[in-house]
C-alpha atoms as a PDB file:
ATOM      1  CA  UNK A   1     -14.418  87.718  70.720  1.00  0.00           C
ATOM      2  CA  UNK A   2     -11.294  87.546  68.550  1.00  0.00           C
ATOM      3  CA  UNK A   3      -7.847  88.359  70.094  1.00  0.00           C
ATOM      4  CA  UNK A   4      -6.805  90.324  66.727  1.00  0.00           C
ATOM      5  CA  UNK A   5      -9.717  92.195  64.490  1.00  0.00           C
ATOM      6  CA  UNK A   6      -9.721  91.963  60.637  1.00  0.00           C
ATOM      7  CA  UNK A   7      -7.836  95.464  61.391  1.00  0.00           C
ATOM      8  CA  UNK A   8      -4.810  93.738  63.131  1.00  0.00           C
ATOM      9  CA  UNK A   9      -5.250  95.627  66.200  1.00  0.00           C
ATOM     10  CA  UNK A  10      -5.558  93.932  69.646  1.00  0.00           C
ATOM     11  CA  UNK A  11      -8.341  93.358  71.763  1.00  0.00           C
ATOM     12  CA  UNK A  12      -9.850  96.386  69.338  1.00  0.00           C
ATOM     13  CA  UNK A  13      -7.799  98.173  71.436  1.00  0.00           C
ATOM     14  CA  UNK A  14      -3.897  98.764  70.178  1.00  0.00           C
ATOM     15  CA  UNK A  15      -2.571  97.938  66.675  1.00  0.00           C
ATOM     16  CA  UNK A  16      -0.093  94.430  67.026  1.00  0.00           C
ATOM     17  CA  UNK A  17       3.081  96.407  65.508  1.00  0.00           C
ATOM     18  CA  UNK A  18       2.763  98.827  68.215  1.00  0.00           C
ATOM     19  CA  UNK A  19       2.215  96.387  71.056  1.00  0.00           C
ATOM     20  CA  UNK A  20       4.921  94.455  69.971  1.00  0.00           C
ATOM     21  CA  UNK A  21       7.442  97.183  70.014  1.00  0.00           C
ATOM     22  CA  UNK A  22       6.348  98.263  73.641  1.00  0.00           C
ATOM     23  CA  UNK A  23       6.886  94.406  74.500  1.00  0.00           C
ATOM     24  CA  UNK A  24      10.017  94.656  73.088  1.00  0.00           C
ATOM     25  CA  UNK A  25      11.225  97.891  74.642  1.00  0.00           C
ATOM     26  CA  UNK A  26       9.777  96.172  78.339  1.00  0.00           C
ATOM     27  CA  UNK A  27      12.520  93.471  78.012  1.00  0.00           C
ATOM     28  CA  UNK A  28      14.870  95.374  76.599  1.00  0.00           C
ATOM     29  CA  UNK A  29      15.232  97.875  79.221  1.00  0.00           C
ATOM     30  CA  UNK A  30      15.850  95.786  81.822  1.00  0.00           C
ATOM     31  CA  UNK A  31      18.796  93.897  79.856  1.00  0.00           C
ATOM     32  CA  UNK A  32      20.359  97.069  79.069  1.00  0.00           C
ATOM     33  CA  UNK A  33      20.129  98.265  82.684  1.00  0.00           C
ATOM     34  CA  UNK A  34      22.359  95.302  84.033  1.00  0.00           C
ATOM     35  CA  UNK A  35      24.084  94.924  80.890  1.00  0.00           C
ATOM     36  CA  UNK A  36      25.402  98.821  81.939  1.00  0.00           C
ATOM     37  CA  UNK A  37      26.068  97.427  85.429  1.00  0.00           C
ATOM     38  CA  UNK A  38      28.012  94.803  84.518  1.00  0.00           C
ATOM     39  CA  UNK A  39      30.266  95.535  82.179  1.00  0.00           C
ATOM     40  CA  UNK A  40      30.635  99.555  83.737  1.00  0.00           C
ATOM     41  CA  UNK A  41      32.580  99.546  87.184  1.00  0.00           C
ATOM     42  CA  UNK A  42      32.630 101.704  89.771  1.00  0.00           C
ATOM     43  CA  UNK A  43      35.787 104.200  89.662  1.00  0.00           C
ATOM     44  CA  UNK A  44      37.458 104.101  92.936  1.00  0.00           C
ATOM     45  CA  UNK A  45      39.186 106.931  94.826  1.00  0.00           C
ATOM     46  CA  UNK A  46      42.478 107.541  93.935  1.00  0.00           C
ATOM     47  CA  UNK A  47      44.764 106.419  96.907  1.00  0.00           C
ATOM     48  CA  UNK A  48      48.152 109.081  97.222  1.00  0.00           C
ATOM     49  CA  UNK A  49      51.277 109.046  99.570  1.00  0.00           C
ATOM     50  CA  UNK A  50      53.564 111.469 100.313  1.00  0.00           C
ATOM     51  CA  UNK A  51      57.079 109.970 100.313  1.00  0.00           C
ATOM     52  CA  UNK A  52      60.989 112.037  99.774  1.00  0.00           C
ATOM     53  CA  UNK A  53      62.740 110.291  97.248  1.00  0.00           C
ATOM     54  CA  UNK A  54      66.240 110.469  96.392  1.00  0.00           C
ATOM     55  CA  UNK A  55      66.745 111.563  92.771  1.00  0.00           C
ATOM     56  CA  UNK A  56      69.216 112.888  90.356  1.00  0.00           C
ATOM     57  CA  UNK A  57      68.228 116.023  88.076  1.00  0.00           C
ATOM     58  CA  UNK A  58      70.015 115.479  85.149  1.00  0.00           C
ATOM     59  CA  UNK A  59      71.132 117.328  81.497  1.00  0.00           C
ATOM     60  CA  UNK A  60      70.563 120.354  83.440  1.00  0.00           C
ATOM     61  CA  UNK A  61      71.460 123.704  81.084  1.00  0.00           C
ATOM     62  CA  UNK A  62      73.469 126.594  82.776  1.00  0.00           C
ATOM     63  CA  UNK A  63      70.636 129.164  82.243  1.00  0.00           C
ATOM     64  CA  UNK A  64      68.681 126.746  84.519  1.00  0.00           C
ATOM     65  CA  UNK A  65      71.067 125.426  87.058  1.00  0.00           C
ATOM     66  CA  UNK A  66      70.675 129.314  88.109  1.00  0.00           C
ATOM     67  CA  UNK A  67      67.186 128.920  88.895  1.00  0.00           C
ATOM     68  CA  UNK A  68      67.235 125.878  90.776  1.00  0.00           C
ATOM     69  CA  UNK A  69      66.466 125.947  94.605  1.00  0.00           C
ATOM     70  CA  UNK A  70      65.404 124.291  97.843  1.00  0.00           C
ATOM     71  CA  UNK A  71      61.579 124.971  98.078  1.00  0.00           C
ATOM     72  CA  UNK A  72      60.897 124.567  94.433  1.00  0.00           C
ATOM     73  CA  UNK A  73      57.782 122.745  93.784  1.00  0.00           C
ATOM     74  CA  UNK A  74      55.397 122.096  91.034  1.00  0.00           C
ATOM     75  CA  UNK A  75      51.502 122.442  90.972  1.00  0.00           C
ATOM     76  CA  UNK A  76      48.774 120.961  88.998  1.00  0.00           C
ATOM     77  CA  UNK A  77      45.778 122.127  87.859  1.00  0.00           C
ATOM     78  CA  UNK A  78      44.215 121.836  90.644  1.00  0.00           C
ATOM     79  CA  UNK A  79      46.730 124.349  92.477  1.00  0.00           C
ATOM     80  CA  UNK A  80      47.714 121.330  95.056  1.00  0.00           C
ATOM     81  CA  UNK A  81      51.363 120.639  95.799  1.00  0.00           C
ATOM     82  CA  UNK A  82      52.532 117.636  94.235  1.00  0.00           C
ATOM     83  CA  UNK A  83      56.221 117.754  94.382  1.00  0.00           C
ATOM     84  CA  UNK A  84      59.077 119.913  96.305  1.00  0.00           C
ATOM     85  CA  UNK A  85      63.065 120.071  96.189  1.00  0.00           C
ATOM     86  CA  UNK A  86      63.816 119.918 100.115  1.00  0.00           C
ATOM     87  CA  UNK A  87      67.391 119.077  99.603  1.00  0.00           C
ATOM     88  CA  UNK A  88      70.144 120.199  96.970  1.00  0.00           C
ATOM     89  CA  UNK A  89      73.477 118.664  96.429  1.00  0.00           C
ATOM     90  CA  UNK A  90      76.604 120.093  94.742  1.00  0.00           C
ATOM     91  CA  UNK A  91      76.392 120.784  90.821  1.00  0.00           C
ATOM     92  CA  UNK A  92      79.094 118.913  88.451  1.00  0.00           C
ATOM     93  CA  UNK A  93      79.737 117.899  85.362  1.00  0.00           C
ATOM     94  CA  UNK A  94      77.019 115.595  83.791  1.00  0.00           C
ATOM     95  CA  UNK A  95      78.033 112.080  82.928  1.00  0.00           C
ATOM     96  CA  UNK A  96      76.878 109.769  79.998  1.00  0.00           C
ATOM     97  CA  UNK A  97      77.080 106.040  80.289  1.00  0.00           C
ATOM     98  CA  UNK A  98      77.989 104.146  77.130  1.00  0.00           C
ATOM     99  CA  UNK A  99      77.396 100.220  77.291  1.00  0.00           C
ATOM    100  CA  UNK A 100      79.591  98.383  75.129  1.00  0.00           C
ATOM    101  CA  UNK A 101      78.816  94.834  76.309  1.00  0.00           C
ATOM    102  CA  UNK A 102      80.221  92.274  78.680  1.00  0.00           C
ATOM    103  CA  UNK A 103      79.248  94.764  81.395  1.00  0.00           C
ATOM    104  CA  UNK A 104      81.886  97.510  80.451  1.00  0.00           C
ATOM    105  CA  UNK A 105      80.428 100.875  80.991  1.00  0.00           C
ATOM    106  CA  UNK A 106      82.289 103.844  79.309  1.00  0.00           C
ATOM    107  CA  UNK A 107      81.560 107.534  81.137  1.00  0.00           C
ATOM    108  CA  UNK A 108      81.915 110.561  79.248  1.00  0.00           C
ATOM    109  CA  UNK A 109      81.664 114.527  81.051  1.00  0.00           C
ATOM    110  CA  UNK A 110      79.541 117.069  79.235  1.00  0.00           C
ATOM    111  CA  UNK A 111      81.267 119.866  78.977  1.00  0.00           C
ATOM    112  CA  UNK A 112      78.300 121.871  79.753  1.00  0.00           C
ATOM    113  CA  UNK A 113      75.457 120.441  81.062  1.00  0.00           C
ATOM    114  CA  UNK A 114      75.267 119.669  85.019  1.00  0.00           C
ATOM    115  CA  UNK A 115      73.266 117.119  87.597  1.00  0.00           C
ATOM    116  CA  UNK A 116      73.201 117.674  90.498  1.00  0.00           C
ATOM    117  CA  UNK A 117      72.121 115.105  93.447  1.00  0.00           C
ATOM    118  CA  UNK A 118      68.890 115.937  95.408  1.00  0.00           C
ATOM    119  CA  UNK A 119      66.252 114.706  97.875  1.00  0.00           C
ATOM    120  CA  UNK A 120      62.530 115.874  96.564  1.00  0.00           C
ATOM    121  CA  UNK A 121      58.949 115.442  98.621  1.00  0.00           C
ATOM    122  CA  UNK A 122      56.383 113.929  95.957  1.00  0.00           C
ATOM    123  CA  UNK A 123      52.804 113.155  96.122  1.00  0.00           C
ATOM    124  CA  UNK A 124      52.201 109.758  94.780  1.00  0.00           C
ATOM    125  CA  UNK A 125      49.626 107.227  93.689  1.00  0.00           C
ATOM    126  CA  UNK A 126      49.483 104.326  95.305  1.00  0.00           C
ATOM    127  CA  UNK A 127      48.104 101.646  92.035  1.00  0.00           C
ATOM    128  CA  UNK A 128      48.909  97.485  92.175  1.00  0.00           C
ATOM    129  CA  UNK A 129      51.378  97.994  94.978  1.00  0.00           C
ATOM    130  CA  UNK A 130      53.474 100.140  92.256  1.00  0.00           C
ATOM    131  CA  UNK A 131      53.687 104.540  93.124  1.00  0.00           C
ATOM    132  CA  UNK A 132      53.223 106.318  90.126  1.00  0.00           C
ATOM    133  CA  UNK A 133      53.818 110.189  89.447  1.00  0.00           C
ATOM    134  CA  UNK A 134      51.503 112.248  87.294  1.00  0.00           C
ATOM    135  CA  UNK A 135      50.458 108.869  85.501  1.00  0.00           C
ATOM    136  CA  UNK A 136      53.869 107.394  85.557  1.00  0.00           C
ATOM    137  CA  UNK A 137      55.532 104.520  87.256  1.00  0.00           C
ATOM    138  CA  UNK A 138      58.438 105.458  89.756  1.00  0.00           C
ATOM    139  CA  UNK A 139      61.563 103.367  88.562  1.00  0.00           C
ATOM    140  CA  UNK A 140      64.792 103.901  89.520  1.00  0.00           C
ATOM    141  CA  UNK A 141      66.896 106.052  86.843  1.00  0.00           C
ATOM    142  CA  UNK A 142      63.786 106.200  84.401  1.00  0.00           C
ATOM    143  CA  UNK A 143      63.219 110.027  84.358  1.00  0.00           C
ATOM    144  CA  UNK A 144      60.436 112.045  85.421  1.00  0.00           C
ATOM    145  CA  UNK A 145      60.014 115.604  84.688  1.00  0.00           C
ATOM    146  CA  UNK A 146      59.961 118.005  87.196  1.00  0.00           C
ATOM    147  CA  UNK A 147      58.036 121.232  86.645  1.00  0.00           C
ATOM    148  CA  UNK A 148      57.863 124.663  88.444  1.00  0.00           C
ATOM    149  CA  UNK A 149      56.424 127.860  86.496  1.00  0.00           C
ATOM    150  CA  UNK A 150      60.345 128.750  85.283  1.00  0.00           C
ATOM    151  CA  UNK A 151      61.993 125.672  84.419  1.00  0.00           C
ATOM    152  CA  UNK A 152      61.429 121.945  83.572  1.00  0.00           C
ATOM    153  CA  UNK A 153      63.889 119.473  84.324  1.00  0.00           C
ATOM    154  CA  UNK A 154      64.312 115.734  84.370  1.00  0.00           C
ATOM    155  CA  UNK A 155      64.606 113.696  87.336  1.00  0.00           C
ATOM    156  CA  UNK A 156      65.754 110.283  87.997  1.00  0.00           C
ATOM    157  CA  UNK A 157      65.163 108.334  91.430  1.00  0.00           C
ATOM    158  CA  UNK A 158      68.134 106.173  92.750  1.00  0.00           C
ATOM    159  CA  UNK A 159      68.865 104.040  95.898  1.00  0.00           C
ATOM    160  CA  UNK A 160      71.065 105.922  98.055  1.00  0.00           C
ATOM    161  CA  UNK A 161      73.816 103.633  98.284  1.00  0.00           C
ATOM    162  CA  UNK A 162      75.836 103.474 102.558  1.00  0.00           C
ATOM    163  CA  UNK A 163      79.333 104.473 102.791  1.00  0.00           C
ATOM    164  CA  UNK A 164      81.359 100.941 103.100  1.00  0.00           C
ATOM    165  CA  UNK A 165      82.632 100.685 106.552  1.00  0.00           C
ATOM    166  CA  UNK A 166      86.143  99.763 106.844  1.00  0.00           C
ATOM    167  CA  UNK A 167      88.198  98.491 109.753  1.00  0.00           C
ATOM    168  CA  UNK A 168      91.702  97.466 110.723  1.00  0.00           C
ATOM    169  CA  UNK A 169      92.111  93.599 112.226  1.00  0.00           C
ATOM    170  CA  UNK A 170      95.129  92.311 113.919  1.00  0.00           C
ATOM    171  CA  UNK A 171      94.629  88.089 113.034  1.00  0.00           C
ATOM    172  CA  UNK A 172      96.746  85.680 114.108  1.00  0.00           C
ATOM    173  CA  UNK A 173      96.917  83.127 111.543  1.00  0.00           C
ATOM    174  CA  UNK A 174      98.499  79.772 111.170  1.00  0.00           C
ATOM    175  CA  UNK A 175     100.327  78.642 107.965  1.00  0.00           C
ATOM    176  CA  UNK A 176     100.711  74.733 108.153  1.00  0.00           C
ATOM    177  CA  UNK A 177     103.023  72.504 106.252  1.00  0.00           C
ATOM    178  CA  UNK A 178     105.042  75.997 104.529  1.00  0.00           C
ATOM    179  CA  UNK A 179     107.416  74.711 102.180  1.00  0.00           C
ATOM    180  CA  UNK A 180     111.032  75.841 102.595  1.00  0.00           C
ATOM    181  CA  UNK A 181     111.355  77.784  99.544  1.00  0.00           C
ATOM    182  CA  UNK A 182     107.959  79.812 100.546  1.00  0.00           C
ATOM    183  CA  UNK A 183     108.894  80.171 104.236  1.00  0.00           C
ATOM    184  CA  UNK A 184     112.197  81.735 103.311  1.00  0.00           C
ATOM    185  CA  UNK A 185     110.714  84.651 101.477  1.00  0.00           C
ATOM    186  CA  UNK A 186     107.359  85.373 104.111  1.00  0.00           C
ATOM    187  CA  UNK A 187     109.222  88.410 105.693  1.00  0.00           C
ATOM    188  CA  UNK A 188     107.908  91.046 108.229  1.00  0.00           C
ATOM    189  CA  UNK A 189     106.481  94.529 106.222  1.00  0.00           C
ATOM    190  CA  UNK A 190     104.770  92.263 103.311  1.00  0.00           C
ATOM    191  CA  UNK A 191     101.908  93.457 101.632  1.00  0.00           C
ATOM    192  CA  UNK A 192      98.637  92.849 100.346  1.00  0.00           C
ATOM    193  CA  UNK A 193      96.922  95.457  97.761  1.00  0.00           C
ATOM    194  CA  UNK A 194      94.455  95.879  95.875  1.00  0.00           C
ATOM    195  CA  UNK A 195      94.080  96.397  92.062  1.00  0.00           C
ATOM    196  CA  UNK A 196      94.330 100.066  92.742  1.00  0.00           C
ATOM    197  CA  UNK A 197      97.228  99.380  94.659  1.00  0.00           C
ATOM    198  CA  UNK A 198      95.972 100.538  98.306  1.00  0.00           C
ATOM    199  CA  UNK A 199      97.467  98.208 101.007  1.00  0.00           C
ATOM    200  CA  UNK A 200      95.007  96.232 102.410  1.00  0.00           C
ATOM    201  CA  UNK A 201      97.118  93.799 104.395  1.00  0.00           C
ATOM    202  CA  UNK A 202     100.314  93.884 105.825  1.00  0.00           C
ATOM    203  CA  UNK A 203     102.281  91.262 107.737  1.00  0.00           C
ATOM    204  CA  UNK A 204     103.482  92.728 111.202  1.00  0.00           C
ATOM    205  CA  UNK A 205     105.320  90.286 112.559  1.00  0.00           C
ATOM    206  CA  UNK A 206     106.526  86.298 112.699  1.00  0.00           C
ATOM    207  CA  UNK A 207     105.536  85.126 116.317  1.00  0.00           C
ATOM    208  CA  UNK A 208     107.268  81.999 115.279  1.00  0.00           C
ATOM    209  CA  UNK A 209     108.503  79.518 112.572  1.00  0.00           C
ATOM    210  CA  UNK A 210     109.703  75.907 113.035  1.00  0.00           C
ATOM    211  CA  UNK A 211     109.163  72.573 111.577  1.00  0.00           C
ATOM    212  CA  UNK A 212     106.024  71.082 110.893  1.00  0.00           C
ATOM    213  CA  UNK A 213     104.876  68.124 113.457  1.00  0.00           C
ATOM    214  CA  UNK A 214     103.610  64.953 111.620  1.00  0.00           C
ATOM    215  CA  UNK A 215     102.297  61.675 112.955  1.00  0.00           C
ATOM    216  CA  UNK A 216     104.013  58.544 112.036  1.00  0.00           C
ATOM    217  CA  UNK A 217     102.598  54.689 113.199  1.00  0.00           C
ATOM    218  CA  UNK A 218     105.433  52.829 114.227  1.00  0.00           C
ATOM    219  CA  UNK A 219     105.044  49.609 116.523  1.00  0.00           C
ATOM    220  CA  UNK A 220     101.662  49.804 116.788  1.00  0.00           C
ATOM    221  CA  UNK A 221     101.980  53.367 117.826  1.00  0.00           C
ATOM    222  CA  UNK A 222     101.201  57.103 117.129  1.00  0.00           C
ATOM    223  CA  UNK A 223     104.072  59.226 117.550  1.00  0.00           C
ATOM    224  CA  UNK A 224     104.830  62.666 116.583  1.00  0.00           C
ATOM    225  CA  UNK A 225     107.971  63.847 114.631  1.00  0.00           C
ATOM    226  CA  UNK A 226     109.313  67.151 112.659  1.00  0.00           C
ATOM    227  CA  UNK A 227     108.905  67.304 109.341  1.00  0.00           C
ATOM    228  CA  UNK A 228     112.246  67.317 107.464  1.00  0.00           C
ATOM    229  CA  UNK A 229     111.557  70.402 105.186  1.00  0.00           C
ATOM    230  CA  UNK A 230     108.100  71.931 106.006  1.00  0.00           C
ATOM    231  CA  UNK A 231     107.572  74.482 108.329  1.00  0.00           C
ATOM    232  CA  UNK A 232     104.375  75.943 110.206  1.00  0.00           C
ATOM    233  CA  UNK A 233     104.400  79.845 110.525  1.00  0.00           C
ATOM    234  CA  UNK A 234     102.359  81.998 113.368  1.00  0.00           C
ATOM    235  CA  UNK A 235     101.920  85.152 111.665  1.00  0.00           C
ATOM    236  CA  UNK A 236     100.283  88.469 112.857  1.00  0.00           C
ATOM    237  CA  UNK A 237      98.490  89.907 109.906  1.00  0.00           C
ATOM    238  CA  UNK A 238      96.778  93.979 110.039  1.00  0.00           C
ATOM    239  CA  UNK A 239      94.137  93.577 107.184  1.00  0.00           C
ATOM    240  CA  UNK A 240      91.190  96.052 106.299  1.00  0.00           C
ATOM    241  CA  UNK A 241      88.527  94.814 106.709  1.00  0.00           C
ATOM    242  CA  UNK A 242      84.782  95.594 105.349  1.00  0.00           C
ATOM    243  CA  UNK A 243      81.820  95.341 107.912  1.00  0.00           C
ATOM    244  CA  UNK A 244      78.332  94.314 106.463  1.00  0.00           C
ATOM    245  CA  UNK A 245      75.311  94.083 109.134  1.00  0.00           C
ATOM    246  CA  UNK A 246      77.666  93.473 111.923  1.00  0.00           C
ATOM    247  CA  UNK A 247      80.225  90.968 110.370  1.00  0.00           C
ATOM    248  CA  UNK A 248      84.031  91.752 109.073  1.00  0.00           C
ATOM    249  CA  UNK A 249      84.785  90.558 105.736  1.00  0.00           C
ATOM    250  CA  UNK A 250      88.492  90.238 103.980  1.00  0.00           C
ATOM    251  CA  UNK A 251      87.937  90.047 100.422  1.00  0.00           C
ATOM    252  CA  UNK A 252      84.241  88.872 100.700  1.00  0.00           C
ATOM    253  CA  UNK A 253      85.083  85.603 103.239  1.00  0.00           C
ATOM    254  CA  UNK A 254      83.968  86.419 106.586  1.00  0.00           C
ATOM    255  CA  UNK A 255      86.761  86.722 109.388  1.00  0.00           C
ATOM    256  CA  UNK A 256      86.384  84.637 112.196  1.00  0.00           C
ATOM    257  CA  UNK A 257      88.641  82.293 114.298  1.00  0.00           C
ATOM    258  CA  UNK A 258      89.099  78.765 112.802  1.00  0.00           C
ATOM    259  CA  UNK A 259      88.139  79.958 109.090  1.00  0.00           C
ATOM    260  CA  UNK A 260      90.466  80.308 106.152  1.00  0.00           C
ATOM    261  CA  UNK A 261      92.352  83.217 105.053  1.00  0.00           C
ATOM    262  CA  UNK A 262      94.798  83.671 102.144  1.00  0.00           C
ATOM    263  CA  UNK A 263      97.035  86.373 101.956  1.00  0.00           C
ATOM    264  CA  UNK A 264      98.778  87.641  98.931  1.00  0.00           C
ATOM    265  CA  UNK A 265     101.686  89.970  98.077  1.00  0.00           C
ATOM    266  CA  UNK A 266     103.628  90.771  94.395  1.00  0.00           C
ATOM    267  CA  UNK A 267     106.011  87.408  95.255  1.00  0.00           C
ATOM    268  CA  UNK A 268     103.985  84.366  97.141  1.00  0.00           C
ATOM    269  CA  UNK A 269     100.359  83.598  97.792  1.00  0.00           C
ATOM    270  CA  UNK A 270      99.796  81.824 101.358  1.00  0.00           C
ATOM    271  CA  UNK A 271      96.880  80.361 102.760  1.00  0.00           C
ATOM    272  CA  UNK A 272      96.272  79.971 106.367  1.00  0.00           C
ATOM    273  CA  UNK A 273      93.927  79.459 109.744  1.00  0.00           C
ATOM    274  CA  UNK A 274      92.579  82.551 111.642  1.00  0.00           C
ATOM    275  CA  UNK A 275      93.547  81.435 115.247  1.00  0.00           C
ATOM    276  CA  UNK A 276      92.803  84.827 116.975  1.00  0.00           C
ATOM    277  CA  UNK A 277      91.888  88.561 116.537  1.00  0.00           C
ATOM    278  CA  UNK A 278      92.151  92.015 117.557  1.00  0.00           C
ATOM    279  CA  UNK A 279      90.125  94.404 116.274  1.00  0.00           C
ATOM    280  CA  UNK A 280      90.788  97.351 116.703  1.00  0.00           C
END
C-alpha cells in the first residue's frame, strides 16, 4: 500500500499540504505557548507606604496662597487619598538661587510669589528601594506637584535641618614658651569673633604668667632653669562652643583636656593646651 496516492493525499486519507500544515501548527503551538511565558512576566502588586515628608511649596501665586490649608489633600482616580497638608508654616517671600560657580549662590526675593514651609502625609511606592509619587522619584528639592480640586502647586521635599546647639565653656589653657612681645599684649577682656563679628571667645582672666622652665644638661645632669625671655601663661578662656552627638566643638576641633586650642583676637593669634574645663 503506498504511503502517498498518485493524488498526493496520505494514507488515501488527508491531502500532504494539509497534513503538513496541522504538523506544523502541533509544534508551533507549543513554542509559542512558552515563548509567551518566557519573555511575558508576571506584574507584581504594587507595594505603597505612607510616610510625612517635609517639603517646601514653592512659586506660590497670591490668589492661591488664600486657598491653602491644613487638611488639603489630593485624590486620584480611584477616589483614594494619596497625599494631605497636616502642617503649615509661615508664608514669605519666595527666593531664587542663582549659581555663579565656585560654590557662590546669589538669592533673589520675588516680589510676589510666596513658599511657605510644610509637613505633608503621602502615599508612596515602594520600587528598587527608591519611593516614588504618582510615577515619580522622591528627591530632595526636585518638585512634585501637589493637587487638590482648587489649586495645583509645586512641592519640594527637604531634610529638616536641627537647630545647632551652642554652649558656654570656661577652659583653662596653657600657653608655653610666650614670647615677650606676645605676652605683653594677652590682656584680660580679649576677644575672639567670628566673621560676622559675634564674640565667640573671650579671655576672663590671667591665673598667672612667669618665665618659662627649660632643662639644661650640665655635669652630667638635668636641671631646670627660667627661660630668659619666654613666658608660660595660665589663661581662663569663656568660648562658645557647638555640641554635635554629645561632644563640644570650638571651631570644628573637639574640646577636651590635653588637646590644642588656638585663640584669636584683631591683634595676636595664640595657641595653647586645654588643662581643665567648666562647662557651664
Amino acid at each position: 500500500m503506498k504511503i502517498i496516492d498518485e493524488k498526493g493525499k496520505l494514507f488515501k486519507k488527508i491531502n500532504v499540504i494539509d497534513f503538513l500544515v496541522i504538523l506544523f501548527l502541533f509544534c508551533f503551538i507549543p513554542v509559542f505557548y512558552f515563548s509567551f511565558k518566557l519573555f511575558t512576566k508576571e506584574e507584581k502588586p504594587k507595594e505603597y507606604i505612607d510616610i510625612e515628608v517635609n517639603c517646601n511649596f514653592i512659586k506660590i501665586r497670591p490668589e492661591v496662597l488664600k486657598l491653602i490649608a491644613i487638611g488639603d489633600r489630593e485624590i486620584d482616580d480611584k477616589g483614594a487619598v494619596i497625599d494631605e497638608i497636616i502642617w503649615l508654616g509661615e508664608p514669605k517671600p519666595y527666593r531664587y538661587k542663582f549659581n555663579i560657580g565656585g560654590d557662590i549662590i546669589i538669592t533673589k526675593e520675588d516680589s510676589e510669589l510666596k513658599e511657605i514651609y510644610a509637613k505633608v502625609k503621602l502615599k508612596a511606592e515602594i520600587k528598587d528601594n527608591f519611593l516614588y509619587y504618582k510615577d515619580k522619584k522622591v528627591m530632595l528639592d526636585s518638585p512634585i506637584d501637589f493637587k487638590t480640586d482648587r489649586y495645583t502647586i509645586a512641592m519640594a521635599p527637604f531634610i529638616e535641618k536641627k537647630p545647632i546647639q551652642k554652649k558656654w565653656v570656661l577652659v583653662q589653657v596653657k600657653f608655653s614658651g610666650v614670647i615677650p612681645e606676645l605676652a605683653k599684649v594677652v590682656v584680660e577682656g580679649d576677644t575672639e569673633k567670628d566673621p560676622e563679628g559675634e564674640v565667640m571667645g573671650k579671655l576672663e582672666r590671667i591665673i598667672s604668667s612667669k618665665l618659662s622652665d627649660i632643662l639644661m644638661l650640665t655635669k652630667n645632669k638635668w636641671i631646670t632653669i627660667n627661660h630668659p625671655f619666654n613666658k608660660d601663661i595660665l589663661l581662663i578662656i569663656n568660648l562658645l562652643c557647638t555640641e554635635k552627638e554629645g561632644i563640644l566643638y570650638f571651631k570644628n576641633y573637639p574640646v577636651k583636656i590635653g588637646n590644642s586650642i588656638t585663640f584669636t583676637t584683631d591683634l595676636y593669634s595664640i595657641s595653647g593646651t586645654i588643662v581643665g574645663l567648666e562647662i557651664k
